[in-house]
N, C-alpha and C. Protein backbone atom coordinates (compact mmCIF):
# COMPACT_ATOMS: atom_id res chain seq x y z
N UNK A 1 0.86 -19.81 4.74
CA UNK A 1 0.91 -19.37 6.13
C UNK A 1 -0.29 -18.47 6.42
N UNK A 2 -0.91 -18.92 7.05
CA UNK A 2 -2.48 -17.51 7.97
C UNK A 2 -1.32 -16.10 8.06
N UNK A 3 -2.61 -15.70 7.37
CA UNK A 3 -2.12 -13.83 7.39
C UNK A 3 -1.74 -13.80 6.08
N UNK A 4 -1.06 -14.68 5.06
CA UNK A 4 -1.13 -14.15 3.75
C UNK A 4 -2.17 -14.39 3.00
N UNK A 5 -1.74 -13.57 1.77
CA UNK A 5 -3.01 -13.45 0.50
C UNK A 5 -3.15 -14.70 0.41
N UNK A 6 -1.97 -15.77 0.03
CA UNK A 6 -1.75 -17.61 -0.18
C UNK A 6 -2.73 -17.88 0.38
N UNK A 7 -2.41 -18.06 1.80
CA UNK A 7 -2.62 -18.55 3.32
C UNK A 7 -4.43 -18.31 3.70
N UNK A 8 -4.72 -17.68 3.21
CA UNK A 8 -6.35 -16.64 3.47
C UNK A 8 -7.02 -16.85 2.14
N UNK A 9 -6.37 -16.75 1.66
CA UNK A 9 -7.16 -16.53 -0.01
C UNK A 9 -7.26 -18.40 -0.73
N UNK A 10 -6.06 -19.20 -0.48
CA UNK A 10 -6.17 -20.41 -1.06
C UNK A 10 -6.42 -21.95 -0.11
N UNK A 11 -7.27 -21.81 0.07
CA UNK A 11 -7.52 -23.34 0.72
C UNK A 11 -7.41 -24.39 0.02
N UNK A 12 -7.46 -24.32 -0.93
CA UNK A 12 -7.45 -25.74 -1.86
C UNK A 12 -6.44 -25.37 -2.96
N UNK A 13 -5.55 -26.16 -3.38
CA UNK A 13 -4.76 -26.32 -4.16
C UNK A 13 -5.42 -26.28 -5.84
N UNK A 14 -6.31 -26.67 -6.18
CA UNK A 14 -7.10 -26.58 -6.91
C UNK A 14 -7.60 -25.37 -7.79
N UNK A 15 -8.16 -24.82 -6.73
CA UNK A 15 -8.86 -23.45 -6.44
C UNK A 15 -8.00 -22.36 -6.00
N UNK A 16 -6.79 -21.92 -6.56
CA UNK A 16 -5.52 -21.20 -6.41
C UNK A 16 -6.33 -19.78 -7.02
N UNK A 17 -6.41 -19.08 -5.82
CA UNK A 17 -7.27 -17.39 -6.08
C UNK A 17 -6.05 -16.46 -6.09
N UNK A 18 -4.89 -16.73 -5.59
CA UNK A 18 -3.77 -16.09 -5.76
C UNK A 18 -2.50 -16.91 -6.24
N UNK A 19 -1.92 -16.09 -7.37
CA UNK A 19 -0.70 -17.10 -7.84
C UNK A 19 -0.11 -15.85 -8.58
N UNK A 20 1.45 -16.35 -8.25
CA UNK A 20 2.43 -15.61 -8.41
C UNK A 20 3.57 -16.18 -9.58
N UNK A 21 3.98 -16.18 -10.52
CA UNK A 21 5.03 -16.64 -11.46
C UNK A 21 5.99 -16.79 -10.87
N UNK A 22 6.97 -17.82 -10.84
CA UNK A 22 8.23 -18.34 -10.45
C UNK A 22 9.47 -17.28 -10.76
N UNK A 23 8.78 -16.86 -11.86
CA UNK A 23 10.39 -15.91 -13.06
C UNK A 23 9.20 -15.52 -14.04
N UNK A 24 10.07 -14.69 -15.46
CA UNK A 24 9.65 -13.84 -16.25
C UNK A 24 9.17 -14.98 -17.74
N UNK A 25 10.00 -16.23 -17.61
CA UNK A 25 9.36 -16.78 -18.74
C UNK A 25 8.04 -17.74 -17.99
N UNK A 26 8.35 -18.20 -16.82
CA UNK A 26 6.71 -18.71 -16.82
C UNK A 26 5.52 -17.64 -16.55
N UNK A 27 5.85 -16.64 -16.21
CA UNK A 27 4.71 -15.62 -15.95
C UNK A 27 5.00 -15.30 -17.98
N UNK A 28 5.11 -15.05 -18.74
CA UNK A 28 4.93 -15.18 -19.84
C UNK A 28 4.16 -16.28 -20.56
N UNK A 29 4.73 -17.27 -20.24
CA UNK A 29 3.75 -18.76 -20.64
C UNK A 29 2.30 -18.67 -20.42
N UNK A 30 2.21 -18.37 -18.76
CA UNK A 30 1.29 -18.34 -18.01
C UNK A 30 -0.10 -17.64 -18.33
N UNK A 31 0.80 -16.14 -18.52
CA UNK A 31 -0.41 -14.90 -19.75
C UNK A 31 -0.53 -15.70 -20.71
N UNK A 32 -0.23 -15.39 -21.17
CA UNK A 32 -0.55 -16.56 -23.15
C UNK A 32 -1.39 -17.40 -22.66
N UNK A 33 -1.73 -18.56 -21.60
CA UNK A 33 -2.85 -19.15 -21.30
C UNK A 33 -4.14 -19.04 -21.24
N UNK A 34 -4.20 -17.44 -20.18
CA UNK A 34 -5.37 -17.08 -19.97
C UNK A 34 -5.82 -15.65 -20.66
N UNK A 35 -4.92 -14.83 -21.20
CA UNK A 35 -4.93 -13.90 -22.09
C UNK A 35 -5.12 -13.34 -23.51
N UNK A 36 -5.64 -13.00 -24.08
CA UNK A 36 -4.88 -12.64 -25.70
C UNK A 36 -4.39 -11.23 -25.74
N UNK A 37 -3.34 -11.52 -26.84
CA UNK A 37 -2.54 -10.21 -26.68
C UNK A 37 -2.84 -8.62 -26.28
N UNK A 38 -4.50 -8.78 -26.75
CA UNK A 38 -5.54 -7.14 -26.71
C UNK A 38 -5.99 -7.14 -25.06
N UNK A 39 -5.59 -8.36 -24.33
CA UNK A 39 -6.40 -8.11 -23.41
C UNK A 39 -5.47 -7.37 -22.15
N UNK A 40 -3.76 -7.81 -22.36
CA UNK A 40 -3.12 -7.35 -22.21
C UNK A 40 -2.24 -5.78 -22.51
N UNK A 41 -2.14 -4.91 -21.94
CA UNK A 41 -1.56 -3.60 -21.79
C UNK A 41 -0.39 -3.42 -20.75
N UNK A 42 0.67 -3.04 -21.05
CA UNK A 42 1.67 -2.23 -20.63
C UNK A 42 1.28 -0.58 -20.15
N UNK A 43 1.63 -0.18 -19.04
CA UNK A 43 1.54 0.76 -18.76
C UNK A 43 2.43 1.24 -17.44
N UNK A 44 2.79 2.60 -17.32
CA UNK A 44 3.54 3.44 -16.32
C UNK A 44 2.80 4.05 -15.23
N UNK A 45 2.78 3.49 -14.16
CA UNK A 45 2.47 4.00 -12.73
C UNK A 45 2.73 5.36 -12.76
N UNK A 46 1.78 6.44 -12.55
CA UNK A 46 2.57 8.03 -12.25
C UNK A 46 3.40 7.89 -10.87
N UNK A 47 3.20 6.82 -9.76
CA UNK A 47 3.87 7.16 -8.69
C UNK A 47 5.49 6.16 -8.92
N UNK A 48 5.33 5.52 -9.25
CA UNK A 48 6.79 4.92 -10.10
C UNK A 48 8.02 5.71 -10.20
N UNK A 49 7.88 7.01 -10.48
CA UNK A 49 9.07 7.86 -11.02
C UNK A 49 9.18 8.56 -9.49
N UNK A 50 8.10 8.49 -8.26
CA UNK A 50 8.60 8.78 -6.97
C UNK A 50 9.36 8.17 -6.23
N UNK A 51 8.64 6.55 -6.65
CA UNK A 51 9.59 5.19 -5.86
C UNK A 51 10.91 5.16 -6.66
N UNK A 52 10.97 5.35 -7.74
CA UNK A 52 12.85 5.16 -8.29
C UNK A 52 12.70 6.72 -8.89
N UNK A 53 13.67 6.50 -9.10
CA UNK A 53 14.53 7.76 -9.40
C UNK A 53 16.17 8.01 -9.74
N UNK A 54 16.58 8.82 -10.94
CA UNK A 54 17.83 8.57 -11.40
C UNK A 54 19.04 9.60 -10.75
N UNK A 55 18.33 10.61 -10.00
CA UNK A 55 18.66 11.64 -8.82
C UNK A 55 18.19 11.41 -7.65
């Protein structure tokens, strides 16, 4: 749809400049494709613990 990242960013099916994983095992598959494990990092947002919170 015009106005999204999709919509603006992908004209050609081909040439997919934005893509999003379905679920947690194909976005897993997906890394392993274009990744190796070093290139990948885990890490904690400092603003994270503003957006949730257990109080």
């Amino acid at each position: 749809a015009p106005g999204t990242l999709r919509g603006d960013n992908c004209i050609s099916t081909g040439r997919n400049l934005i893509h999003g994983s379905d679920g947690p095992d194909s976005a897993k598959h997906e890394i392993t494709m274009w990744f190796t494990p070093e290139e990948v990092s885990n890490y904690e947002r400092a603003l994270d613990s503003w957006i949730v919170s257990d109080n």
